[in-house]
Protein backbone atom coordinates (compact mmCIF):
# COMPACT_ATOMS: atom_id res chain seq x y z
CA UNK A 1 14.24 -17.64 30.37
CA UNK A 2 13.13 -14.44 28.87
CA UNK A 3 9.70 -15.39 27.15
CA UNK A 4 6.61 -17.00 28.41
CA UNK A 5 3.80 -18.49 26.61
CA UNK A 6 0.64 -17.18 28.02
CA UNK A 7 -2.75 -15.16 27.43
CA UNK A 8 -5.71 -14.31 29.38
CA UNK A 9 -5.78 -15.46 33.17
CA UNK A 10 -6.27 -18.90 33.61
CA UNK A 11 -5.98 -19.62 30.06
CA UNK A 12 -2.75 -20.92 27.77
CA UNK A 13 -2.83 -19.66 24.60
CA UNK A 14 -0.40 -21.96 22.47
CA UNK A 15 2.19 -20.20 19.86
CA UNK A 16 1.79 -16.87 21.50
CA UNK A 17 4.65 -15.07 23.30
CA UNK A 18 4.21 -12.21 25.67
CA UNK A 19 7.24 -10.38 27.03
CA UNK A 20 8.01 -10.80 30.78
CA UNK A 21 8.49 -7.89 32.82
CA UNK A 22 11.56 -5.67 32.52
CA UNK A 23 12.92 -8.28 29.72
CA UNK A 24 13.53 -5.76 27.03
CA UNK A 25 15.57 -3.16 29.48
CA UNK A 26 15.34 0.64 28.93
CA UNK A 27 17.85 1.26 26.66
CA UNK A 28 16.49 4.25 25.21
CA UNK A 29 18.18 3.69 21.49
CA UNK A 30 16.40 0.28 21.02
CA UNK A 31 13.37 0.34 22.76
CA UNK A 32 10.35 2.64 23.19
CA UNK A 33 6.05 2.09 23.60
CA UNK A 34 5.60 1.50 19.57
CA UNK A 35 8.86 -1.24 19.44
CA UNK A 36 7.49 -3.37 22.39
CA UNK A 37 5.81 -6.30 21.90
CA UNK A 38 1.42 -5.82 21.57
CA UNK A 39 0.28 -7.61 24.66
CA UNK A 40 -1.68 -11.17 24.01
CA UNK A 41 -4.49 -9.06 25.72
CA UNK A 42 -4.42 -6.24 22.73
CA UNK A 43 -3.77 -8.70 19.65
CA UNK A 44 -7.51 -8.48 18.33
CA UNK A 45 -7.67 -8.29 14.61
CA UNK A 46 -9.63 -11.75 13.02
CA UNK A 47 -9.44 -12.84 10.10
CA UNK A 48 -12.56 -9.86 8.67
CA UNK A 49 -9.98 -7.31 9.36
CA UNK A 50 -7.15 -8.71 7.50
CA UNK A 51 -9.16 -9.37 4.96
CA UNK A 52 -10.86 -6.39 4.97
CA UNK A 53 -7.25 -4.62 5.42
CA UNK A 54 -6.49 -6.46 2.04
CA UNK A 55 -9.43 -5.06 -0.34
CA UNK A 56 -8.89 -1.74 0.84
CA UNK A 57 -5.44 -2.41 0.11
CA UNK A 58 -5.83 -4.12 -2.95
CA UNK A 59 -8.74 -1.75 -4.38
CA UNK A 60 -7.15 1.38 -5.17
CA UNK A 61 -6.09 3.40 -8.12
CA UNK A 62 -2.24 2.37 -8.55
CA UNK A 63 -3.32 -1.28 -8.26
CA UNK A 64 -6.08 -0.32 -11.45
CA UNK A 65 -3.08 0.71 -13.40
CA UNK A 66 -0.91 -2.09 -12.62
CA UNK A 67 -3.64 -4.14 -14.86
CA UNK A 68 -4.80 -1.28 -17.28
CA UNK A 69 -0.92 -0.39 -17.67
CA UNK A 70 -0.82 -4.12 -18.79
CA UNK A 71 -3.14 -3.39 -21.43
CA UNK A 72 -1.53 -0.66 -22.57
CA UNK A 73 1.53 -2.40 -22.63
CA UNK A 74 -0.14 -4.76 -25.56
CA UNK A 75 -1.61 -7.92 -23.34
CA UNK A 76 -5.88 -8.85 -23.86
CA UNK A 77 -7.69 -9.06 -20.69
CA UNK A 78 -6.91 -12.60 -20.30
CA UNK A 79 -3.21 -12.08 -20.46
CA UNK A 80 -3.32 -9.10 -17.98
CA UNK A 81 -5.49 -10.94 -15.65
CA UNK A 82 -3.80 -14.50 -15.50
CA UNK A 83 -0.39 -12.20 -14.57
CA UNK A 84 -1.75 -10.35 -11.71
CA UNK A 85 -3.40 -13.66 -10.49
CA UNK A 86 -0.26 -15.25 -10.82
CA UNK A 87 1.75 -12.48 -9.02
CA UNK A 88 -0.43 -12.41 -6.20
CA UNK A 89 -0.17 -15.83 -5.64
CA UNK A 90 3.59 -16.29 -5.58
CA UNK A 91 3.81 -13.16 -3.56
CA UNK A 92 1.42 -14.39 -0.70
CA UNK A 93 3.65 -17.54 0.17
CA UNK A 94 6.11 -14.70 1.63
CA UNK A 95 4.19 -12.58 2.95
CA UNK A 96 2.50 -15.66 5.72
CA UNK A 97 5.81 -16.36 6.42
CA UNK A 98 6.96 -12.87 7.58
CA UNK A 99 3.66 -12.36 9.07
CA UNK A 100 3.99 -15.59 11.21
CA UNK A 101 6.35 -13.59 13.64
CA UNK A 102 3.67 -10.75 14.26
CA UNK A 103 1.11 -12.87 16.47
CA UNK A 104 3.64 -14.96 18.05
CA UNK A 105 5.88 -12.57 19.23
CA UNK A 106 3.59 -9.34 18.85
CA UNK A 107 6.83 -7.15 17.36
CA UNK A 108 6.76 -4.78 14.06
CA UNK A 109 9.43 -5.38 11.40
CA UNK A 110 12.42 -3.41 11.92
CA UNK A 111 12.20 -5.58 15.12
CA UNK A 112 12.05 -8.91 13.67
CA UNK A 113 14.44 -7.70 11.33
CA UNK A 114 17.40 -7.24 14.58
CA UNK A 115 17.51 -11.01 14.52
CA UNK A 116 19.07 -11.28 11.35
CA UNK A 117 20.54 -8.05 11.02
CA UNK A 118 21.38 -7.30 14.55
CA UNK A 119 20.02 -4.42 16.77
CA UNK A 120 21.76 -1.75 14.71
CA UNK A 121 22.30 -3.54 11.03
CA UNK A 122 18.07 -4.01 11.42
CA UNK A 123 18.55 0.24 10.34
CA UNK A 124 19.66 -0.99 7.06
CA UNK A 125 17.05 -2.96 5.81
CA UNK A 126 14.12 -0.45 7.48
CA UNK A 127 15.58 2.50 6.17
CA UNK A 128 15.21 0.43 2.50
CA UNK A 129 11.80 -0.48 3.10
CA UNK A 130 10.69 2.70 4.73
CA UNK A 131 12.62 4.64 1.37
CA UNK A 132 10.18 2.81 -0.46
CA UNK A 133 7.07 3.06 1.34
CA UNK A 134 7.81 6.98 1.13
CA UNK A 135 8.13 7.05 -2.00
CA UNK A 136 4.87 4.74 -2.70
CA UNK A 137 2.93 7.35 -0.64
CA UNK A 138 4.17 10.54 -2.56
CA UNK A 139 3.07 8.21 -5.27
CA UNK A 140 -0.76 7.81 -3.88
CA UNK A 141 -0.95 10.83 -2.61
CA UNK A 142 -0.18 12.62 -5.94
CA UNK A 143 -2.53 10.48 -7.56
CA UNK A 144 -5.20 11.15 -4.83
CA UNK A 145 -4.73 14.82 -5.50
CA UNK A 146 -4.49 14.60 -9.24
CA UNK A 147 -8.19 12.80 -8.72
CA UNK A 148 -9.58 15.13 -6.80
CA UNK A 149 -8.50 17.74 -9.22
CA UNK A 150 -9.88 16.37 -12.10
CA UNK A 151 -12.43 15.30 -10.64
CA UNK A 152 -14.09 18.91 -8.65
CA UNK A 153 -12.84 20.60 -12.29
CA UNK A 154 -15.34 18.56 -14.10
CA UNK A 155 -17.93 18.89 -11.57
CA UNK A 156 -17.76 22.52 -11.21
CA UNK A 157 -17.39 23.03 -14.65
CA UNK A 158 -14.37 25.69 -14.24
CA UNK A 159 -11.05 25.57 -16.09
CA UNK A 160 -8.60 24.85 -13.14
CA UNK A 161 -6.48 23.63 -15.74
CA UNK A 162 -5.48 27.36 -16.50
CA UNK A 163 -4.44 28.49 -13.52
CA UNK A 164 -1.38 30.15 -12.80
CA UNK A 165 1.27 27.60 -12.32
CA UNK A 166 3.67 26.66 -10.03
CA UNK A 167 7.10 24.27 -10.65
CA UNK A 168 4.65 23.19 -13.62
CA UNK A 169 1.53 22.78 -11.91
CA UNK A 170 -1.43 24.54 -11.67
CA UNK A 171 -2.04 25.94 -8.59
CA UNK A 172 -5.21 24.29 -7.62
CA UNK A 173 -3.94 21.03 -8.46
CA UNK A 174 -0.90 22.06 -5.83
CA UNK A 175 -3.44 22.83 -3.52
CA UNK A 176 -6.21 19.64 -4.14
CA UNK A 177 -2.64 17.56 -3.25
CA UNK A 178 -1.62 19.32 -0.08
CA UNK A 179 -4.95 19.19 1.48
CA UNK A 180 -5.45 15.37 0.76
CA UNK A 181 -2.08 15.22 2.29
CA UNK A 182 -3.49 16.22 5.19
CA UNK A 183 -6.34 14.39 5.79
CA UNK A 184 -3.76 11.07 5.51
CA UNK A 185 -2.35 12.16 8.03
CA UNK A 186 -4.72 13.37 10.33
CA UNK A 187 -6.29 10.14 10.31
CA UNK A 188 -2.91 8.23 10.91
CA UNK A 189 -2.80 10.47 13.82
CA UNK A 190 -5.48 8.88 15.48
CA UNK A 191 -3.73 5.52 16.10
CA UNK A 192 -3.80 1.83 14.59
CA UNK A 193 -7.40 0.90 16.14
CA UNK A 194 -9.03 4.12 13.67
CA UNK A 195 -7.50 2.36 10.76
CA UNK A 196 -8.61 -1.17 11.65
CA UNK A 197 -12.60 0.62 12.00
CA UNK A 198 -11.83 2.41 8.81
CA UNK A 199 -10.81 -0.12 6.63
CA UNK A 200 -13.76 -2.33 7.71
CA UNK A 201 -15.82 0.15 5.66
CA UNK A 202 -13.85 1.46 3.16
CA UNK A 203 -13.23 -2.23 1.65
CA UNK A 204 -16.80 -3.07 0.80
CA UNK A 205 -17.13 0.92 -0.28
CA UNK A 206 -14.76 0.65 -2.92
CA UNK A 207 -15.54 -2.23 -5.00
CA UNK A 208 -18.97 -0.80 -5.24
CA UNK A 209 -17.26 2.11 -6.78
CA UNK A 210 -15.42 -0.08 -9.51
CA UNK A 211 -18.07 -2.27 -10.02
CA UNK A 212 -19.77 1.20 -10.73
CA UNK A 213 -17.56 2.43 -13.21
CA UNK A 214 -17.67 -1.02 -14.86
CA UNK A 215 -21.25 -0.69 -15.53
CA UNK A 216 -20.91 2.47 -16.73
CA UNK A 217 -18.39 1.41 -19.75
CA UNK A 218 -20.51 -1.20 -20.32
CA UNK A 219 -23.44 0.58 -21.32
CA UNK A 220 -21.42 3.10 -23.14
CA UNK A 221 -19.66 0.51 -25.56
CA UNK A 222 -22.78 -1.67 -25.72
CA UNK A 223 -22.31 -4.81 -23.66
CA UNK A 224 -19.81 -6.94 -22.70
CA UNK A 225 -18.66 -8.06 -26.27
CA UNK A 226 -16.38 -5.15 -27.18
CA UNK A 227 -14.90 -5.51 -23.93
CA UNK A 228 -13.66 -9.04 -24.06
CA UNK A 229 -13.31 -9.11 -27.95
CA UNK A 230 -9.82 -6.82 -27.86
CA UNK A 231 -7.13 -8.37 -28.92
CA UNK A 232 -3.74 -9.29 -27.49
CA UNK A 233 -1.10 -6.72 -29.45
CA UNK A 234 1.34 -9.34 -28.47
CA UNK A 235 0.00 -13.05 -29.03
CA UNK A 236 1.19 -15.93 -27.52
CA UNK A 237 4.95 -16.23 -28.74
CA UNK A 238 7.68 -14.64 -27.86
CA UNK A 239 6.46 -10.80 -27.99
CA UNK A 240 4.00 -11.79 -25.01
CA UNK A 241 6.89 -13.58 -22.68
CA UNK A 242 9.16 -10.99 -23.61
CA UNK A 243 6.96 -8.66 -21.47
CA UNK A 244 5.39 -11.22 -19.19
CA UNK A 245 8.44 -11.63 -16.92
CA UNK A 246 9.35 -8.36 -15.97
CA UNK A 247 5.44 -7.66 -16.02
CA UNK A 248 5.27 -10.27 -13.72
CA UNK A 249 8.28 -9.26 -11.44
CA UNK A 250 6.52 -6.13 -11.66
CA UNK A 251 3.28 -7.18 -10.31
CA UNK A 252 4.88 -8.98 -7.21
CA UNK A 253 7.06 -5.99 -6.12
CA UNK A 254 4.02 -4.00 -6.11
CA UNK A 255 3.33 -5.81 -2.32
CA UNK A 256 7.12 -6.89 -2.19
CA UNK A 257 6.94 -3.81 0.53
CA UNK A 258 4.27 -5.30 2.32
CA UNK A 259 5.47 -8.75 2.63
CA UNK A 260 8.46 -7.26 4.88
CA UNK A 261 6.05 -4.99 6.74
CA UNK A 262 3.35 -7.39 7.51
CA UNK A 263 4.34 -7.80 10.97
CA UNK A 264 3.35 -4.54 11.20
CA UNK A 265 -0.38 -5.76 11.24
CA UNK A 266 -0.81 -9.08 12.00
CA UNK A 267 1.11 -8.30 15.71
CA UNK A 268 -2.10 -7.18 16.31
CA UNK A 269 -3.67 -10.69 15.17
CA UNK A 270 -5.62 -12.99 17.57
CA UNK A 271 -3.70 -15.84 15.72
CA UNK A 272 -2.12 -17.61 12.95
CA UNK A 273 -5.56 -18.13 12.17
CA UNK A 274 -6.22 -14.82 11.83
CA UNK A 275 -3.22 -13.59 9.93
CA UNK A 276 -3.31 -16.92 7.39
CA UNK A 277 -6.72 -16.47 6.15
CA UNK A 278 -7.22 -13.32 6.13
CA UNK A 279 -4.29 -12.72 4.13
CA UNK A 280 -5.38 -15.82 1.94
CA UNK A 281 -9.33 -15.25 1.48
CA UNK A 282 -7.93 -10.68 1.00
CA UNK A 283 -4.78 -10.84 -1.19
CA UNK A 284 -5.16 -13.08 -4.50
CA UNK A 285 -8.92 -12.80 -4.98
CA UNK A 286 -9.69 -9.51 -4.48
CA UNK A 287 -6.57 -8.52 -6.03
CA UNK A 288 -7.69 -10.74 -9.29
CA UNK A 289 -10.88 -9.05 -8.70
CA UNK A 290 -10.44 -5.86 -9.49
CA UNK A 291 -7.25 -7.16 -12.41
CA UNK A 292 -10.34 -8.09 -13.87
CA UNK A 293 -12.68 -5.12 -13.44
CA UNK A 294 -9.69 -3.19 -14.37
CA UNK A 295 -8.63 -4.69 -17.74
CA UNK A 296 -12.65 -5.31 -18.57
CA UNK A 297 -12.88 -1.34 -17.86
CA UNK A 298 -9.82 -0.61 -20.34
CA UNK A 299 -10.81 -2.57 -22.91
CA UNK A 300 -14.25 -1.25 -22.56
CA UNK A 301 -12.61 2.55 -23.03
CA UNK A 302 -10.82 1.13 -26.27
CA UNK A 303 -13.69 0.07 -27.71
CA UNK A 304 -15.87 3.25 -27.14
CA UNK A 305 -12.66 6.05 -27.45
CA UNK A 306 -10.36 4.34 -29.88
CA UNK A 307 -7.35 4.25 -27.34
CA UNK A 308 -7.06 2.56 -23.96
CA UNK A 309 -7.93 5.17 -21.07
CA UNK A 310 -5.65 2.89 -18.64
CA UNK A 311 -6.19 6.01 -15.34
CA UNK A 312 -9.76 5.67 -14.27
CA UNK A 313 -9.85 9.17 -13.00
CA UNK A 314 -8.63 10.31 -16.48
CA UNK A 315 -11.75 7.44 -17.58
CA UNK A 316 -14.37 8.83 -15.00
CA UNK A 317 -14.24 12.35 -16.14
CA UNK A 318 -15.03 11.50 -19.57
CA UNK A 319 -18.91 11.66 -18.24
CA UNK A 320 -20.97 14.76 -17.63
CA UNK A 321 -23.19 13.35 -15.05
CA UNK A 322 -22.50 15.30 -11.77
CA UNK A 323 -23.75 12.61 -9.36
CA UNK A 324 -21.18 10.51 -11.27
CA UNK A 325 -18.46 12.61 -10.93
CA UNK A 326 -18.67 13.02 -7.07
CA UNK A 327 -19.38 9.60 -6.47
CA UNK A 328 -15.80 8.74 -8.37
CA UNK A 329 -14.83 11.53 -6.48
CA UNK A 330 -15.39 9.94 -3.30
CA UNK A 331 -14.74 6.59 -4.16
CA UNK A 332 -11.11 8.11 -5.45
CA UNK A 333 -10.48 9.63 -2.10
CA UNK A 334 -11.96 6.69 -0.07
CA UNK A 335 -9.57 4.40 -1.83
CA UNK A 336 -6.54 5.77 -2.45
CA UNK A 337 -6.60 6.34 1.45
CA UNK A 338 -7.23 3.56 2.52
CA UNK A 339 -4.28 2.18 0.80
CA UNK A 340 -1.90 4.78 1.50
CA UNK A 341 -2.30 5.28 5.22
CA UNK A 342 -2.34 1.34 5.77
CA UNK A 343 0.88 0.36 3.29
CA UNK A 344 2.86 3.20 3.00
CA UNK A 345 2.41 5.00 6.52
CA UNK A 346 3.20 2.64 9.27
CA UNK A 347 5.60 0.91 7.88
CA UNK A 348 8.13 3.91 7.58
CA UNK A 349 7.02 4.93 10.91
CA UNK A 350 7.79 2.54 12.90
CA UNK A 351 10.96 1.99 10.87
CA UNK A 352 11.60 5.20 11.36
CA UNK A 353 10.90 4.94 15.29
CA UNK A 354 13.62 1.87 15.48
CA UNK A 355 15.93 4.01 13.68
CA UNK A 356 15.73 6.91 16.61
CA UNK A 357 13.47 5.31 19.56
CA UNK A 358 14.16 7.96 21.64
CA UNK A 359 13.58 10.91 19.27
CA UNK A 360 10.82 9.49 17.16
CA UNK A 361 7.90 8.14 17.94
CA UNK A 362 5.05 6.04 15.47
CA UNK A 363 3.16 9.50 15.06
CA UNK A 364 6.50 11.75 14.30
CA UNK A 365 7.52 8.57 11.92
CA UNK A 366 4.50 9.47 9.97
CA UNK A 367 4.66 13.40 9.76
CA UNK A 368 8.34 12.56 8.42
CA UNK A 369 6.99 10.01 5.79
CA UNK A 370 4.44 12.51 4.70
CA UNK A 371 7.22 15.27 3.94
CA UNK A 372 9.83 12.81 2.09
CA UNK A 373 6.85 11.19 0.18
CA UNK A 374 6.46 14.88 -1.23
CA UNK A 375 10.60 15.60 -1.63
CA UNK A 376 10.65 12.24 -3.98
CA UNK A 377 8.39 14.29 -6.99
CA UNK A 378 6.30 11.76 -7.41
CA UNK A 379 4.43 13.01 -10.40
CA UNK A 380 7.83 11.65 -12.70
CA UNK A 381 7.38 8.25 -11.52
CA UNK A 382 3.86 7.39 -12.92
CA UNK A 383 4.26 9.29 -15.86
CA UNK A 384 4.21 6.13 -18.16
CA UNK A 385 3.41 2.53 -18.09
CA UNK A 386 6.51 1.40 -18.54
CA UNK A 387 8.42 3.23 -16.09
CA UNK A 388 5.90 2.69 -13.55
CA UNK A 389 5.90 -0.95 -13.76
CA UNK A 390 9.24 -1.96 -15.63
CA UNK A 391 11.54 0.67 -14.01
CA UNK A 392 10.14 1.76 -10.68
CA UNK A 393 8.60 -1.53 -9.60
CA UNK A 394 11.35 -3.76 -11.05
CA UNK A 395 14.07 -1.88 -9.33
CA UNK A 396 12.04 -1.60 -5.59
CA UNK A 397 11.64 -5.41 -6.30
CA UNK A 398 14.82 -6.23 -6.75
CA UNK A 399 16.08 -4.70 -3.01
CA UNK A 400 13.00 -5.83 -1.06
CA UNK A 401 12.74 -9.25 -2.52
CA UNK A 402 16.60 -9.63 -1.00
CA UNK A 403 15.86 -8.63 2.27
CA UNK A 404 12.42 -10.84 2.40
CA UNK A 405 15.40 -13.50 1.62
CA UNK A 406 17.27 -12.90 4.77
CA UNK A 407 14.54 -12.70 6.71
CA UNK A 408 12.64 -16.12 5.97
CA UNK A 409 16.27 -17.64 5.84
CA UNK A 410 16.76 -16.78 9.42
CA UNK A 411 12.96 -16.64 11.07
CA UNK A 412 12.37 -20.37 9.29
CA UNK A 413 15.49 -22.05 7.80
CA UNK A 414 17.83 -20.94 10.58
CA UNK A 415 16.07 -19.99 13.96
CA UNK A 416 12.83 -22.36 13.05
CA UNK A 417 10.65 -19.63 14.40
CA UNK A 418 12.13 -19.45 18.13
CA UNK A 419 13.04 -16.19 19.04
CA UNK A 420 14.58 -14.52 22.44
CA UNK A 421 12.09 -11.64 22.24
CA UNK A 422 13.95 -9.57 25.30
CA UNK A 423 17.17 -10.54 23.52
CA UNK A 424 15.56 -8.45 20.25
CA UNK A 425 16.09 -5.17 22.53
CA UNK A 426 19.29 -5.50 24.80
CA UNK A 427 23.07 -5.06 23.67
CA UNK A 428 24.12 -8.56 25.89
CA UNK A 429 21.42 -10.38 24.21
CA UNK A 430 22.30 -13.16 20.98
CA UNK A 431 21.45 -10.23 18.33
CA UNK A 432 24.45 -7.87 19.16
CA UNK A 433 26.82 -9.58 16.87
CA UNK A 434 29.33 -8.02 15.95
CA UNK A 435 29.06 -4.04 17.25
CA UNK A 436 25.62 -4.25 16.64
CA UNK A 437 25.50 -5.40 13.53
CA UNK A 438 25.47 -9.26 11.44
CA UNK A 439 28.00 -9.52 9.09
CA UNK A 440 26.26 -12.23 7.41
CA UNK A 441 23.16 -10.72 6.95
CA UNK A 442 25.21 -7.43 5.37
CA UNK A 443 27.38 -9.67 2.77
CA UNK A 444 23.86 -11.76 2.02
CA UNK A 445 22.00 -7.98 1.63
CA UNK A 446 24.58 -6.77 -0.81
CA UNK A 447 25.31 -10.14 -2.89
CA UNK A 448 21.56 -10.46 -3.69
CA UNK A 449 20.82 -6.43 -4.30
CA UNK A 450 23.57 -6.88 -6.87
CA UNK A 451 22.05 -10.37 -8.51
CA UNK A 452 19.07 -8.60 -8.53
CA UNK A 453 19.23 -4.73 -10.00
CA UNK A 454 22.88 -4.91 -11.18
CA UNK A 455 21.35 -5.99 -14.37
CA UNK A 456 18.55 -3.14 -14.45
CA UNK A 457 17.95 -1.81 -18.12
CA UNK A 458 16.13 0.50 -20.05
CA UNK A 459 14.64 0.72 -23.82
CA UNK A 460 15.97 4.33 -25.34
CA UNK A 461 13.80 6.77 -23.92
CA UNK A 462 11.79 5.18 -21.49
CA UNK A 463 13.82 4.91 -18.09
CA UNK A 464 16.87 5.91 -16.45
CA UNK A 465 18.90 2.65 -16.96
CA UNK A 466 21.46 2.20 -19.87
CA UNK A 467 19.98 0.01 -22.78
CA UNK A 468 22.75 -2.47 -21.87
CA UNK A 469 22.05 -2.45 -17.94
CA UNK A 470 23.85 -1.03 -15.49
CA UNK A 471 25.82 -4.37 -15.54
CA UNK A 472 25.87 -5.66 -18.67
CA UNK A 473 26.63 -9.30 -18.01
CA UNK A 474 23.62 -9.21 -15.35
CA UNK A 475 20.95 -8.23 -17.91
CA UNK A 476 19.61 -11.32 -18.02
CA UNK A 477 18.83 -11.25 -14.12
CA UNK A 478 16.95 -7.92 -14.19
CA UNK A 479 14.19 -9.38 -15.65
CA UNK A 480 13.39 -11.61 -12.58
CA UNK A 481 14.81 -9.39 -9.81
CA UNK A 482 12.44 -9.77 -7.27
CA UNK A 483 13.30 -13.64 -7.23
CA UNK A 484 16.54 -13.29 -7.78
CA UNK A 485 17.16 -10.99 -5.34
CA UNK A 486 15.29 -13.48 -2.58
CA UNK A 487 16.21 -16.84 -4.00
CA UNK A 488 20.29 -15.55 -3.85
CA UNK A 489 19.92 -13.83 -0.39
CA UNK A 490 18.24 -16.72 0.88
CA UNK A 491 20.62 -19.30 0.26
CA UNK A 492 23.87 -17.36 0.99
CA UNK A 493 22.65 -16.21 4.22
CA UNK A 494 21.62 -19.79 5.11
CA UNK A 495 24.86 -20.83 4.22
CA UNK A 496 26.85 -18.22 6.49
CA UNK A 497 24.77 -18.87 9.28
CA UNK A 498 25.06 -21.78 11.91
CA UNK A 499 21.81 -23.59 12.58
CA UNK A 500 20.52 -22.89 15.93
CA UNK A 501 18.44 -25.34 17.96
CA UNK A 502 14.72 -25.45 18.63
CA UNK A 503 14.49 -25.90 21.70
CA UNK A 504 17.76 -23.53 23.20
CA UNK A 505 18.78 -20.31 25.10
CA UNK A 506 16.55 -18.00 22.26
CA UNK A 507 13.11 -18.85 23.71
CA UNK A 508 10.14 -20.82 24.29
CA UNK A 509 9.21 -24.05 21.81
CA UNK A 510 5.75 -24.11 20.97
């Protein structure tokens, strides 16, 4: 027996899992200080932090024009609103399941992921998700910079705009985005416990900022009126559902990252507890939150310019008032990094880590994040509503929503939550498979990635796709490739796979 249930001396602590001593071997290409499992002793965060982690996750400038881009896209505020809500709520269910194994057993994705994948097919899915999450932080961090930039130009009243240019760009705007590259990262740098402290106060810091720019709109278009009297470009009928399922696919791969990486976080929870609430009372309502102050905001700029403003930095520097403009300023920088560091650097990291333990550690993970989040130019990817949220989102849904497949299927359906946790880092333990690797998991992977994006399409002119889809006969799919992509993996993998018993050779029953 490889696992114990335990916790402080004296005390059992039921549904937690420590790893005995020596368990996990040395094997240097699995196993390292950020794989191993967080001891009971260190798993602290409650159910504040997660939900703080969650609104300063949720409260940040890509996640404003998810809803404004809605907006733009033709939807009222109610429209726009109801979808994110909705979105949110479907995408939670998965993401307390794959957080379930992060108090328990105290392990970070690309570990969990060895059970279905085996110890070297989990590189395959993490290299995915870690893709991704690089890309997503090239994303905030060229919006971060592009804020700042807009932002200081405004408030110092020079004409930035003109300076020489480079690949395109002015200078200074090259410069505002290195530097807040490096302040991500130098705060990364400092460990997992400086995050948890600074999201506890960047959360509450934030939604005074929107709340502030709300006001602000509101007194420039003259109430609330204007605001909520906008109306829907695309009614009720078939124009409005046309859009609302890929919006809606849309909105749920936005955290279809995060719902594989949440063991990333809630191994440091003090429970299920924890890790259930917090996510609960965080995700859906603050993220319907700020849908709201978002669209209320857009609308708001329609009335008063005559054309939705859906990027509130673009929105902020519409006003002349200098203790306005470096309060956004702030609240832009607070914001976008507390989102950024949180999602979109440790995840790759430790993925990264698993994919080299021995070379790469969580803290060489993140410098490499921070360079291939720049190599992805991700200036082209925001560049309009609908290939941020139709094109980008749709296709990163697709993939992740298949591997969240396999790994529910095989944490819940198959292995009903018991794990060997020393067996998740040794070659003679039941996650070797075959050479490392679980052929079920791979066939399940590629089945449901096809299901899902095979399909993907694009209007003329808008995206990268063929009008037809890359697939023709899978067009209809693409629409709804996040669930697709989950709902295909799911039930092929559970199909290949023998059930294995509760109470067996894999662990400890609760």
């Amino acid at each position: 027996m490889t696992t114990t249930p335990t916790g402080r001396p004296g005390t059992e602590l039921p549904g937690r899992v420590e790893l005995a001593p020596g368990a996990a071997g040395a094997d240097p290409r699995f196993v390292n200080d950020d794989l191993l499992p967080v001891p009971v002793a260190e798993r602290r965060w409650t159910t504040y932090n997660f939900a703080a982690l969650w609104v300063g996750m949720a409260h940040n400038i890509p996640s404003w024009l998810l809803a404004s881009g809605l907006v733009a896209l033709g939807m009222d505020w109610l429209q726009a609103v109801l979808t994110i809500a909705l979105a949110n709520v479907v995408v939670l269910l998965p993401m307390l399941l794959t957080g379930h194994a992060g108090p328990k057993y105290g392990i970070p994705f690309p570990v969990l992921a060895r059970a279905s994948f085996g110890l070297r097919g989990a590189n395959l899915p993490a290299l995915v998700r870690a893709a991704v999450a690089c890309a997503w932080f090239g994303i905030q961090t060229w919006i971060g910079g592009q804020g700042v930039f807009v932002l200081l130009d405004k408030a110092v009243g020079g004409d930035w705009a003109s300076a020489a240019r480079i690949a395109g760009q002015p200078w200074t705007l090259w410069l505002c985005f290195v530097l807040f590259w490096a302040l991500e990262l130098a705060i990364i740098h400092r460990g997992m416990e400086a995050l948890r402290r600074f999201e506890n106060w960047a959360a509450p810091f934030v939604i005074v900022g929107a709340l502030a720019l709300l006001v602000w709109i509101v007194v420039k278009a003259g109430g609330f009126g204007p605001l909520l009297d906008q109306p829907s470009e695309l009614g009720w009928g078939p124009d409005f559902w046309s859009v609302f399922f890929p919006a809606l696919m849309g909105m749920i791969a936005f955290w279809a990252t995060l719902s594989l990486n949440i063991p990333d976080f809630t191994r440091f929870g003090a429970g299920q507890r924890a890790q259930v609430w917090g996510q609960t009372l965080g995700l859906p309502t603050t993220m319907t939150l700020f849908a709201l102050l978002s669209v209320l905001v857009t609308s708001g700029s329609q009335a008063v310019y005559g054309a939705p403003v859906w990027d509130p930095v673009a929105l902020a520097a519409k006003t002349d008032n200098v203790f306005g403009l470096l309060f956004a300023l702030v609240t832009v920088l607070v914001a976008t990094l507390s989102v950024n560091i949180a999602a979109n650097v440790v995840s790759p990291a430790y993925d990264l880590a698993n994919l080299a333990p021995k070379l790469v550690d969580f803290r060489k993970g993140a410098l490499i994040t921070g360079v291939v989040g720049v190599l992805i130019m991700p200036w082209k990817l925001t560049s309009t509503p609908e290939l941020y949220i139709f094109t980008w989102l749709g296709l990163v849904g697709g993939l992740l929503g298949t591997v969240a497949g396999i790994l529910i299927a095989d944490y819940w359906l198959v292995r009903r939550t018991v794990l060997d946790l020393g067996g998740l880092y040794r070659v003679d333990g039941p996650y070797w498979y075959r050479g490392g690797w679980n052929p079920a998991a791979v066939l399940a992977f590629g089945v449901g990635g096809v299901l899902a994006v095979g399909g993907s399409h694009s209007a003329p002119g808008t995206g990268p796709f063929p009008e037809d889809g890359l697939i023709p006969f899978l067009k209809p799919l693409a629409d709804y490739g996040w669930a697709v992509g989950l709902a295909a993996s799911l039930l092929l993998y559970t199909g290949l796979m023998p059930r294995r018993r509760a109470h067996g050779p894999e662990g400890v029953a609760e």
